[in-house]
N, C-alpha and C. Protein backbone atom coordinates (compact mmCIF):
# COMPACT_ATOMS: atom_id res chain seq x y z
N UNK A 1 7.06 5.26 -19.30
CA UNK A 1 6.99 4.91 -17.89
C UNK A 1 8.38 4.96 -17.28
N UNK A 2 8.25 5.47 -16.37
CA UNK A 2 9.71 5.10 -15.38
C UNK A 2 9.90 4.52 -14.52
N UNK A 3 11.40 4.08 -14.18
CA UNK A 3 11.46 2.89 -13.03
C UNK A 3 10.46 2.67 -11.89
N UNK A 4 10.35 3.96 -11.78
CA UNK A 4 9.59 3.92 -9.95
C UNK A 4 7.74 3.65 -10.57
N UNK A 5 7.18 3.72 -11.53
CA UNK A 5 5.90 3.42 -12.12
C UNK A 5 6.17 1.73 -11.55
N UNK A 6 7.37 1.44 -12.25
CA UNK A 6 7.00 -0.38 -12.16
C UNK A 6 7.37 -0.83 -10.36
N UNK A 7 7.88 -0.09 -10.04
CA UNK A 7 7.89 -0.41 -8.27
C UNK A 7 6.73 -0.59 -7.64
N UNK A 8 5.82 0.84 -8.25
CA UNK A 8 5.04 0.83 -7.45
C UNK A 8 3.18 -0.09 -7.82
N UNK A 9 3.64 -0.03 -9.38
CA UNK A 9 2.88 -1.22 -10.20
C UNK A 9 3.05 -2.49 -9.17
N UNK A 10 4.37 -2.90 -8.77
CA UNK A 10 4.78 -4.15 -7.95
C UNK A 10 4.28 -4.31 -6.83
N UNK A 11 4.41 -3.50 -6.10
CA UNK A 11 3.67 -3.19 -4.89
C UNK A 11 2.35 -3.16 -5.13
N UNK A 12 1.87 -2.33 -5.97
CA UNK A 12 -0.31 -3.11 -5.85
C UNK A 12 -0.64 -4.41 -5.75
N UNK A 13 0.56 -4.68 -7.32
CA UNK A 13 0.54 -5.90 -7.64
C UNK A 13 0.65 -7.22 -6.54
N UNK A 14 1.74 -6.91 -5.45
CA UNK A 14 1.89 -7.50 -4.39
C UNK A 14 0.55 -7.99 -3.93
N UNK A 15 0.23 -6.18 -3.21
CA UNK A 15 -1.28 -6.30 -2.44
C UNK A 15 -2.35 -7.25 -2.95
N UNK A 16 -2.18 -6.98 -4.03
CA UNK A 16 -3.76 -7.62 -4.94
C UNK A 16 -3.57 -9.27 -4.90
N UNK A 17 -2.52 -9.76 -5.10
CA UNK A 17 -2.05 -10.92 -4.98
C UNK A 17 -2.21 -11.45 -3.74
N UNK A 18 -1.98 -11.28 -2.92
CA UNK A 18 -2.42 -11.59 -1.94
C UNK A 18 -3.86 -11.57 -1.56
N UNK A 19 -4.53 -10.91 -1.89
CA UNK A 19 -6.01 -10.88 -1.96
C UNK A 19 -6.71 -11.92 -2.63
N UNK A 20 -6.03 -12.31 -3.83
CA UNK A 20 -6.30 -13.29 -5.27
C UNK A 20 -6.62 -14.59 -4.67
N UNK A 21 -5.49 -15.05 -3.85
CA UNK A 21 -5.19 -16.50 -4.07
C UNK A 21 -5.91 -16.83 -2.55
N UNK A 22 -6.47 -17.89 -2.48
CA UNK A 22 -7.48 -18.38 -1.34
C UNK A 22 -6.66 -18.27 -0.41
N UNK A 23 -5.39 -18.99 -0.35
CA UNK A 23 -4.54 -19.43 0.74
C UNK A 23 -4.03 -18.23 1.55
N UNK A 24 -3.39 -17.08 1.11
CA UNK A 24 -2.97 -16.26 1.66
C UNK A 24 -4.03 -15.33 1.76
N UNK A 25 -5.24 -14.94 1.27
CA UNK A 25 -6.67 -14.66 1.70
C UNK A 25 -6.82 -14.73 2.83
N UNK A 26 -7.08 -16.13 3.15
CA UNK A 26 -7.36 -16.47 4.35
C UNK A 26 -6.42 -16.61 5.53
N UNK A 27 -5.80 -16.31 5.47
CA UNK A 27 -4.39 -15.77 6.61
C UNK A 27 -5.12 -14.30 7.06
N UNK A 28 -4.61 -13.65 5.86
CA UNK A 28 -4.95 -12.24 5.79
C UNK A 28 -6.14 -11.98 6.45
N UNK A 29 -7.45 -12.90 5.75
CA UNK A 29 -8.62 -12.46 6.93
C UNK A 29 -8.82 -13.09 8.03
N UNK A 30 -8.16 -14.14 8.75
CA UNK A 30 -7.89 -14.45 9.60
C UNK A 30 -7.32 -13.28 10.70
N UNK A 31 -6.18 -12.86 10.01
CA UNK A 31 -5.45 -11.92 11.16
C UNK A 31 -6.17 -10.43 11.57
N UNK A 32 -6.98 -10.36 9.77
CA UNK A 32 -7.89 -9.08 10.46
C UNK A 32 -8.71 -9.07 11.25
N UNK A 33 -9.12 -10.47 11.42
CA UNK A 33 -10.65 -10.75 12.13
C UNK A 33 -10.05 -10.95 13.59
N UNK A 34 -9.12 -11.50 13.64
CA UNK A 34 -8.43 -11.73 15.10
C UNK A 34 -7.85 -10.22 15.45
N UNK A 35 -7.04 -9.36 15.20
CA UNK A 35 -6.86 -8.25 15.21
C UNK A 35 -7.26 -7.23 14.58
N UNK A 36 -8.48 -6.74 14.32
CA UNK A 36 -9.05 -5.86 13.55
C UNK A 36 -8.47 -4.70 13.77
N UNK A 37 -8.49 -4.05 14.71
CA UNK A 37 -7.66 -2.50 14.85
C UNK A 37 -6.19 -3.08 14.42
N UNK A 38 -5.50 -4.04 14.36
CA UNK A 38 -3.86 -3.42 14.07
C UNK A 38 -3.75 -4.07 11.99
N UNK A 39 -4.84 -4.98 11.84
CA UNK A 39 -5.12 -5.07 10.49
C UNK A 39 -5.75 -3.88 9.56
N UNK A 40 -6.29 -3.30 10.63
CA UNK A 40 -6.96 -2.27 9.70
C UNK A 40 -5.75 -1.10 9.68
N UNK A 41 -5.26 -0.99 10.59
CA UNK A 41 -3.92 0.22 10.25
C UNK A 41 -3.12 0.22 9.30
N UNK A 42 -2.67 -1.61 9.31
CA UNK A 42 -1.74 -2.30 8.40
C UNK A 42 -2.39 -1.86 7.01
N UNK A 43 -3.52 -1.91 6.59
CA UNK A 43 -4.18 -2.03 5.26
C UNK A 43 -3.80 -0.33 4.99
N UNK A 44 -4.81 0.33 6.16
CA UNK A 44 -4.54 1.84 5.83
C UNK A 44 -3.58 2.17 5.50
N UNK A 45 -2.91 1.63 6.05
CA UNK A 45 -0.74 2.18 5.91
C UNK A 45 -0.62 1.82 4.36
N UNK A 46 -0.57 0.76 4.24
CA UNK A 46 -0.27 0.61 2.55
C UNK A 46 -0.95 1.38 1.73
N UNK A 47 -2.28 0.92 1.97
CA UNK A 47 -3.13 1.65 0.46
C UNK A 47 -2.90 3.69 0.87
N UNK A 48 -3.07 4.14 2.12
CA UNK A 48 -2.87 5.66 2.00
C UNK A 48 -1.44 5.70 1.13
N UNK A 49 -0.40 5.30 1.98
CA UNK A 49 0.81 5.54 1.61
C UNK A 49 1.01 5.63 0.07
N UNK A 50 0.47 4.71 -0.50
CA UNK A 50 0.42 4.50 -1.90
C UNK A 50 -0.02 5.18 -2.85
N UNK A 51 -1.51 5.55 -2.08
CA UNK A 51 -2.24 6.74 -2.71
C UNK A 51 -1.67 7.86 -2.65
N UNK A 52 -0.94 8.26 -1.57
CA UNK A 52 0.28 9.93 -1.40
C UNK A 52 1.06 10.14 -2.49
N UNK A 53 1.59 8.60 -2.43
CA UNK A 53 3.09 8.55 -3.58
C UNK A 53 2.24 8.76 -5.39
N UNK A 54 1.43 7.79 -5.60
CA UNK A 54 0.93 8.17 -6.36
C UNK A 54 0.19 9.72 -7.03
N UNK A 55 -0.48 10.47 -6.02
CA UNK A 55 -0.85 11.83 -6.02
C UNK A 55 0.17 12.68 -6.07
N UNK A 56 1.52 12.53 -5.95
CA UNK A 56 2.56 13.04 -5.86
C UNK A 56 3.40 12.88 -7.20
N UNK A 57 2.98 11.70 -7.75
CA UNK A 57 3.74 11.28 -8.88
C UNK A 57 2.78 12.41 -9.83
N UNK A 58 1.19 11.89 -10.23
CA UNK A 58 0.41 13.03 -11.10
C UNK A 58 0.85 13.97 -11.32
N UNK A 59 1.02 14.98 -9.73
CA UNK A 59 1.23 16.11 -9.76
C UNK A 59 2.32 16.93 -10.22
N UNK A 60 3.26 16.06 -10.14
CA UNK A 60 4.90 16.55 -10.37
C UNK A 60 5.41 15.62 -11.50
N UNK A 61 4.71 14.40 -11.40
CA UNK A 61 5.29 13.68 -12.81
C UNK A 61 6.70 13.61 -12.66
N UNK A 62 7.51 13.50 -11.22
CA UNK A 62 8.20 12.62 -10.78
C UNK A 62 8.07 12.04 -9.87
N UNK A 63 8.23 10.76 -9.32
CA UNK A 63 8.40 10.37 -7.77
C UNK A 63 9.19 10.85 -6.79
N UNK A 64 8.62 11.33 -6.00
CA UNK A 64 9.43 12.19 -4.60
C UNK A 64 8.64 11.79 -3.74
N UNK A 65 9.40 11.55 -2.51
CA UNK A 65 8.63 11.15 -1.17
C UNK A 65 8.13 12.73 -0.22
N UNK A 66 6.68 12.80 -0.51
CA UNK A 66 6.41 13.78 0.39
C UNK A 66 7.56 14.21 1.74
N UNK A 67 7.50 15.32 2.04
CA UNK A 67 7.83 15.82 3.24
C UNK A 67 7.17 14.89 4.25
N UNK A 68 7.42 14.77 5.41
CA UNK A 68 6.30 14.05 6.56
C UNK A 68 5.47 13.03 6.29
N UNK A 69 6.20 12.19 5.21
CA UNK A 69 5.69 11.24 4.89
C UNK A 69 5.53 10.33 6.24
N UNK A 70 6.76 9.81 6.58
CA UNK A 70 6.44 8.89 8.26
C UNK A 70 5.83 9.16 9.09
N UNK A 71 5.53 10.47 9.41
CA UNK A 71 5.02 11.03 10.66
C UNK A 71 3.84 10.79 10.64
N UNK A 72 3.39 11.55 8.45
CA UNK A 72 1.27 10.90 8.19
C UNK A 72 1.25 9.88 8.28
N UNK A 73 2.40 8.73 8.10
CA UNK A 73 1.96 7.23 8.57
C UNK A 73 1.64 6.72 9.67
N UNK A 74 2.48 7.18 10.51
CA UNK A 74 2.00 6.76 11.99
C UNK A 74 1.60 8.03 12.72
């Protein structure tokens, strides 16, 4: 494994954690339910982004940040 595997291990890990624990759960679905369109972007943004970097890692079996990475984000 290489460095950037455990970054981005950290980062799920983040996400999921936050999902886990009741307290910050319920923030989280709080703010989606109160802002659904800018929660749902927020979610999209992470998990696509993640999924790019990852599909990128498979393919090349190094980490490189796509071309136009920011631009497919927003």
């Amino acid at each position: 494994m290489k460095k950037g595997d455990f970054f981005w291990l950290a980062g799920l890990a983040a996400f999921i954690i936050i999902l886990v624990f009741p307290a910050s759960r319920e923030i989280f679905v709080k703010f989606t339910a109160k802002h659904a369109y800018l929660g749902g972007f927020i979610k999209f943004f992470i998990l696509a982004t993640m999924g790019e970097l990852l599909a990128v890692r498979i393919a090349t079996s190094d980490w490189d940040i796509p071309k136009g990475l920011p631009y497919r984000a927003f």
